[in-house]
Protein backbone atom coordinates (compact mmCIF):
# COMPACT_ATOMS: atom_id res chain seq x y z
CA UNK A 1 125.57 129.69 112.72
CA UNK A 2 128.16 127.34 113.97
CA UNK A 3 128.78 123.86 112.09
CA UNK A 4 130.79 121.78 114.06
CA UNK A 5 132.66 118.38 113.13
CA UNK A 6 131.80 115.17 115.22
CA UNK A 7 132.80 112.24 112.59
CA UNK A 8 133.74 112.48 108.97
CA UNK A 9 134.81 109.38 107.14
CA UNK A 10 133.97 106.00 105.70
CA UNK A 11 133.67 104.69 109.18
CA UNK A 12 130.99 107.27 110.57
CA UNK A 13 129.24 110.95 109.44
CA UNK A 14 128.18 113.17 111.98
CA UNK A 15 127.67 116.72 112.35
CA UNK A 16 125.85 119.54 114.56
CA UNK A 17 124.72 122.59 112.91
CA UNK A 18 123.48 125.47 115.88
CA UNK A 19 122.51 128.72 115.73
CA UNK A 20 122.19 129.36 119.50
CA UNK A 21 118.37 128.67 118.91
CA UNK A 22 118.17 125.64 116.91
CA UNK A 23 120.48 122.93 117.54
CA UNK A 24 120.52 119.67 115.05
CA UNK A 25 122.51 116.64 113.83
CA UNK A 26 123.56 116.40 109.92
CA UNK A 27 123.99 112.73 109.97
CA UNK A 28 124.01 110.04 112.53
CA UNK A 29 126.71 107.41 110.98
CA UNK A 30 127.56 106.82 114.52
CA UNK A 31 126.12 105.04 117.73
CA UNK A 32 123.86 106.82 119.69
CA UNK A 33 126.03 106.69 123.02
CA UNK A 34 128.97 107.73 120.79
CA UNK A 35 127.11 110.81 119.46
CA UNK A 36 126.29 111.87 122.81
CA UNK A 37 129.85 111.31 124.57
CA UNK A 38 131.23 113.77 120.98
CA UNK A 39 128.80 115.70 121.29
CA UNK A 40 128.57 116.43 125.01
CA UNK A 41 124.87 117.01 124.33
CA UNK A 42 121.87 114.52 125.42
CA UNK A 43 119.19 113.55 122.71
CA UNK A 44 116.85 116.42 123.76
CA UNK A 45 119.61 118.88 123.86
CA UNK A 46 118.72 118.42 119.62
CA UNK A 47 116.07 119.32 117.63
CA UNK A 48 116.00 117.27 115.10
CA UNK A 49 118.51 114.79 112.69
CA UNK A 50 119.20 115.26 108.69
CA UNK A 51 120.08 111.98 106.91
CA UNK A 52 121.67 112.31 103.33
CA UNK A 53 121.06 108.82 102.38
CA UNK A 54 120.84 105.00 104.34
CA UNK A 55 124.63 103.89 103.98
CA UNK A 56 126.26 102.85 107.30
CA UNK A 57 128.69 105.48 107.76
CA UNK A 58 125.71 108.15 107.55
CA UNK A 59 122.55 106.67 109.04
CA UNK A 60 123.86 103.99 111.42
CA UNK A 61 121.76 105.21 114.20
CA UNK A 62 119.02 106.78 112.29
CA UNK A 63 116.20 104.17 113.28
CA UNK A 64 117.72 104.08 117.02
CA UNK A 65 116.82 107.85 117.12
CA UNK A 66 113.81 107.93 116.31
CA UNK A 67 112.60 105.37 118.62
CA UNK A 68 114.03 107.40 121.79
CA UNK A 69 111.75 110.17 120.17
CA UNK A 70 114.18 112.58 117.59
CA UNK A 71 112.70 113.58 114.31
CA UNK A 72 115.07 112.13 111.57
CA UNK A 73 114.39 113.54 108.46
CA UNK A 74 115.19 112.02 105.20
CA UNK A 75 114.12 111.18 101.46
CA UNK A 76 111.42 108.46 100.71
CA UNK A 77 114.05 106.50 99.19
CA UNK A 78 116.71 106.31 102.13
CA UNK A 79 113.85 105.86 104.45
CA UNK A 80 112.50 102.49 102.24
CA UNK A 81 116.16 101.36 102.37
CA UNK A 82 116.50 101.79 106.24
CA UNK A 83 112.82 100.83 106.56
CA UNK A 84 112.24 103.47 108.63
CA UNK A 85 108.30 103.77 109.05
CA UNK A 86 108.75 106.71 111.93
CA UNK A 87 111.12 108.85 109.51
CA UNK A 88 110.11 112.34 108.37
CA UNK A 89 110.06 112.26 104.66
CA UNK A 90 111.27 115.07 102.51
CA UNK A 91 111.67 115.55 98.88
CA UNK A 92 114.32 117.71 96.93
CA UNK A 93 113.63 121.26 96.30
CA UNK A 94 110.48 121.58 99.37
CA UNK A 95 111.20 123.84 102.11
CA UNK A 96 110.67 123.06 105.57
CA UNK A 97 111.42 124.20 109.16
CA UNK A 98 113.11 123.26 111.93
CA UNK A 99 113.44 125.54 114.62
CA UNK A 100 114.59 128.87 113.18
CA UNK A 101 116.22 127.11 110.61
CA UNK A 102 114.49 126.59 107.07
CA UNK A 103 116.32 123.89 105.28
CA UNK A 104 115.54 123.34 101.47
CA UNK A 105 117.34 119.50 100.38
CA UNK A 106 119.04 118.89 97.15
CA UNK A 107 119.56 116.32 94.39
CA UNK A 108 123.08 114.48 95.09
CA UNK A 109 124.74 112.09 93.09
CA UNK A 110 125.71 108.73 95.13
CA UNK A 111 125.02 105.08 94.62
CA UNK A 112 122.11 105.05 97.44
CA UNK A 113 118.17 104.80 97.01
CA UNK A 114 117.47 108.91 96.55
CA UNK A 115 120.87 110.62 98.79
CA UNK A 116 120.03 114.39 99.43
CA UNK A 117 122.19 117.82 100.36
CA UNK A 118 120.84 120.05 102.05
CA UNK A 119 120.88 124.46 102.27
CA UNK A 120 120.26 125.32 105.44
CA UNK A 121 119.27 129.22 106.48
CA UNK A 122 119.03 130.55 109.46
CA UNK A 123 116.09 132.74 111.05
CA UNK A 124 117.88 134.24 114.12
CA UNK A 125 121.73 135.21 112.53
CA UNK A 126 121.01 134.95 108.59
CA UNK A 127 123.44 132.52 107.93
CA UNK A 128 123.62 130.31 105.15
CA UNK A 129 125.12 126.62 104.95
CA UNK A 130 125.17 124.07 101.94
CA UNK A 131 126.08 120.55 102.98
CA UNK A 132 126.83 117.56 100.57
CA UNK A 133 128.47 114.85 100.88
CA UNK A 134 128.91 111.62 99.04
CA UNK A 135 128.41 113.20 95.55
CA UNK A 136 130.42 112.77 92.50
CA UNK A 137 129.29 115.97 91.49
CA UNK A 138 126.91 119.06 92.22
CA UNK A 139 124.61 120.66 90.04
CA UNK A 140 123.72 124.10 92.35
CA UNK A 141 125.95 127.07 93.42
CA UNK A 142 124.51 128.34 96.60
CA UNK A 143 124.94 131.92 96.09
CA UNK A 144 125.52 134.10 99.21
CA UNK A 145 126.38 130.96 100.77
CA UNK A 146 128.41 132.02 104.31
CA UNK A 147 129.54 128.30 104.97
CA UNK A 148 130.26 125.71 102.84
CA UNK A 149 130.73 121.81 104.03
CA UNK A 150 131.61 119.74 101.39
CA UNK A 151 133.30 116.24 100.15
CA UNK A 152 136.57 115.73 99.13
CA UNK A 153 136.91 112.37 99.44
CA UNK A 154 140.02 111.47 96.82
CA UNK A 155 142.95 112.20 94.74
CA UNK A 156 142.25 110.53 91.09
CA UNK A 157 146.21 110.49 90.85
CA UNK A 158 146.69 108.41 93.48
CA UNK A 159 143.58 106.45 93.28
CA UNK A 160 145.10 105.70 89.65
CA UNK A 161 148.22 104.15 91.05
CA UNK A 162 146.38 102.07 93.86
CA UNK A 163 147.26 99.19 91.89
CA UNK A 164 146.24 96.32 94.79
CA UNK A 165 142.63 97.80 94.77
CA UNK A 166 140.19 95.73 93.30
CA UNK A 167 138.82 97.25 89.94
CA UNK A 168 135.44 97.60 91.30
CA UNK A 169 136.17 99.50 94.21
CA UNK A 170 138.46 101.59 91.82
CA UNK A 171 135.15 102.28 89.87
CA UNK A 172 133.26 102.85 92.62
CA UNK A 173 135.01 105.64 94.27
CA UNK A 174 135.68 107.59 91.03
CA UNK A 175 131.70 106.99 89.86
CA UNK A 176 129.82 107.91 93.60
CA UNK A 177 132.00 110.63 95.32
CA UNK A 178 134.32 114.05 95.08
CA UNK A 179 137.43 113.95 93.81
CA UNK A 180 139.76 116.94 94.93
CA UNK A 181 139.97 118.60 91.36
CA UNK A 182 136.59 118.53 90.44
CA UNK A 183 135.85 120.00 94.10
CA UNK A 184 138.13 122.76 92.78
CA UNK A 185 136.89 123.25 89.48
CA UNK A 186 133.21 123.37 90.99
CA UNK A 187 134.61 125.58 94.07
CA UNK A 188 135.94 128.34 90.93
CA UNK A 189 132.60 128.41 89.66
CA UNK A 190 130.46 129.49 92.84
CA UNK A 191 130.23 132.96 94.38
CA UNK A 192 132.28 133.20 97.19
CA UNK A 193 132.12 136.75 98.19
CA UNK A 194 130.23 136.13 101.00
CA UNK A 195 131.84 132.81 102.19
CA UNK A 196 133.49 132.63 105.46
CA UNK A 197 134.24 129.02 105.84
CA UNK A 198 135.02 125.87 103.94
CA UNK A 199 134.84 122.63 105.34
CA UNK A 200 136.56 119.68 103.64
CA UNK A 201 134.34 116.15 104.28
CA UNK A 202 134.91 112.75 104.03
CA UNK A 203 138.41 112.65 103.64
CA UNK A 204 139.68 109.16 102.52
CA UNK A 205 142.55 108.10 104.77
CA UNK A 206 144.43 106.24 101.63
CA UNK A 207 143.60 108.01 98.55
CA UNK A 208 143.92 112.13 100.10
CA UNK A 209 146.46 114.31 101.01
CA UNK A 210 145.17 117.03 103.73
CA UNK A 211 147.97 119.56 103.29
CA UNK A 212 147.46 119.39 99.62
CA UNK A 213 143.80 119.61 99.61
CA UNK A 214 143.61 122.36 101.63
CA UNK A 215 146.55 124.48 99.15
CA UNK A 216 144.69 123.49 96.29
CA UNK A 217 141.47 125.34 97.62
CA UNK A 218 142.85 128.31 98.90
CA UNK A 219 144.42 128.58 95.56
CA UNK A 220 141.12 128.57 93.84
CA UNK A 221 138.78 130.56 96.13
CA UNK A 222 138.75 134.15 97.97
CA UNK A 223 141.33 135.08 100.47
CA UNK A 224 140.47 135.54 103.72
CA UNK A 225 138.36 131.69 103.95
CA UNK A 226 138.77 129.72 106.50
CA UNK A 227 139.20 126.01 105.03
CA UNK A 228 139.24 123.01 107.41
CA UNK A 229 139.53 119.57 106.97
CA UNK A 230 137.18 117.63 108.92
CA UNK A 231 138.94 114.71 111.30
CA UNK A 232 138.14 110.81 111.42
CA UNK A 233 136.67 112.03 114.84
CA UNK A 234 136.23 114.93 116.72
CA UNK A 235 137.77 118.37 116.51
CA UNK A 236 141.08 117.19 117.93
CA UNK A 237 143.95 117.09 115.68
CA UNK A 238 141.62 119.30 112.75
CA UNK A 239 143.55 120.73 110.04
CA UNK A 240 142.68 124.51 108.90
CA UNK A 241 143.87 126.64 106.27
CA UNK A 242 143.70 130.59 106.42
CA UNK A 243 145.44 132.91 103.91
């Protein structure tokens, strides 16, 4: 299974997961004629879109989709929020297919109507992929989990001395998504043994440090992990970490 990088920040999510059967989007926080030109792929070259909840960034061309004939999948929550009557609805902890990939979504923790993860498995290579983003936490540890894509949005150090930032958006961030230590602390906790790759999400550009993020988890999981911090846009200019 290949998970590949398109967009990954407050201004727009998207992701392609393939495993040289199955081919589909996690995330469409982008235009549809922007996905495509990333991508290199036309709508049918996909099989079908995830959607982790109805903010911007992560569903901006969710409804769009649909109408040209994708299957978006989603929660009943982030579907009432887009008001997306053509959306596939899904529900935490049920199992369904997609091509030769089952995919069983998750409870995340975000300020949005009912946001999902989701563990995605593959039929034709065995692989096995957890995805969340836009959680301040995670309750679930994925074990035999081969790659991991996951948020680490801040540094609560540095979001402490952003002294010009309004005190609401100060709460916000440090109440709805990952900072890098707890990412850590979380990342010590899992069974790695059969991870291969870590991918860093949702980076903020003011209150991260990629260099640093990357050190800090390759000091706290297995050696021999690939860990990559996913750009603004596209894989140009991607950081990765390999001990």
């Amino acid at each position: 299974m290949k998970f590949t990088s398109l967009a990954s920040s407050s201004v727009g999510n998207a992701y392609i997961v393939n495993d040289q059967k199955t081919r589909i989007l996690l995330e469409c926080g982008l235009s549809h004629k922007k996905l495509q030109k990333l991508s290199g792929f036309s709508l049918s070259d996909f099989h079908a879109c995830l959607v982790s909840h109805e903010h911007k960034d992560h569903a901006k061309s969710a409804v769009e989709l649909m109408s040209r004939g994708l299957e978006v999948f989603m929660s009943h929550g982030t579907a009432a929020a887009l008001d997306a009557l053509f959306a596939s609805e899904i529900e935490a902890k049920e199992q369904f297919r997609v091509g030769t990939l089952d995919i069983v979504p998750f409870t995340t923790f975000h300020d949005a109507a009912e946001p999902l993860g989701f563990l995605i498995r593959s039929r034709e290579d065995g692989d096995l992929l957890a995805f969340a983003t836009d959680t301040v936490n995670l309750r679930y540890r994925f074990p035999g989990v081969n790659i991991l894509a996951i948020e680490a949005n801040y540094d609560k150090d540095i979001l402490a001395k952003s002294e010009k930032l309004p005190e609401k958006t100060r709460y916000r961030i440090a109440n709805t998504h990952m900072e890098i230590d707890t990412l850590c602390d979380y990342l010590q906790g899992l069974d790695l043994s059969a991870c291969r790759e870590i991918y860093l999400l949702h980076l903020s550009d003011a209150m991260s440090r990629e260099h640093e993020f990357m050190e800090k988890v390759a000091r706290v999981v297995p050696n021999g992990i690939r860990i990559v911090v996913c750009p603004k846009e596209g894989n140009k200019g991607e950081e990765t970490f390999l001990l």
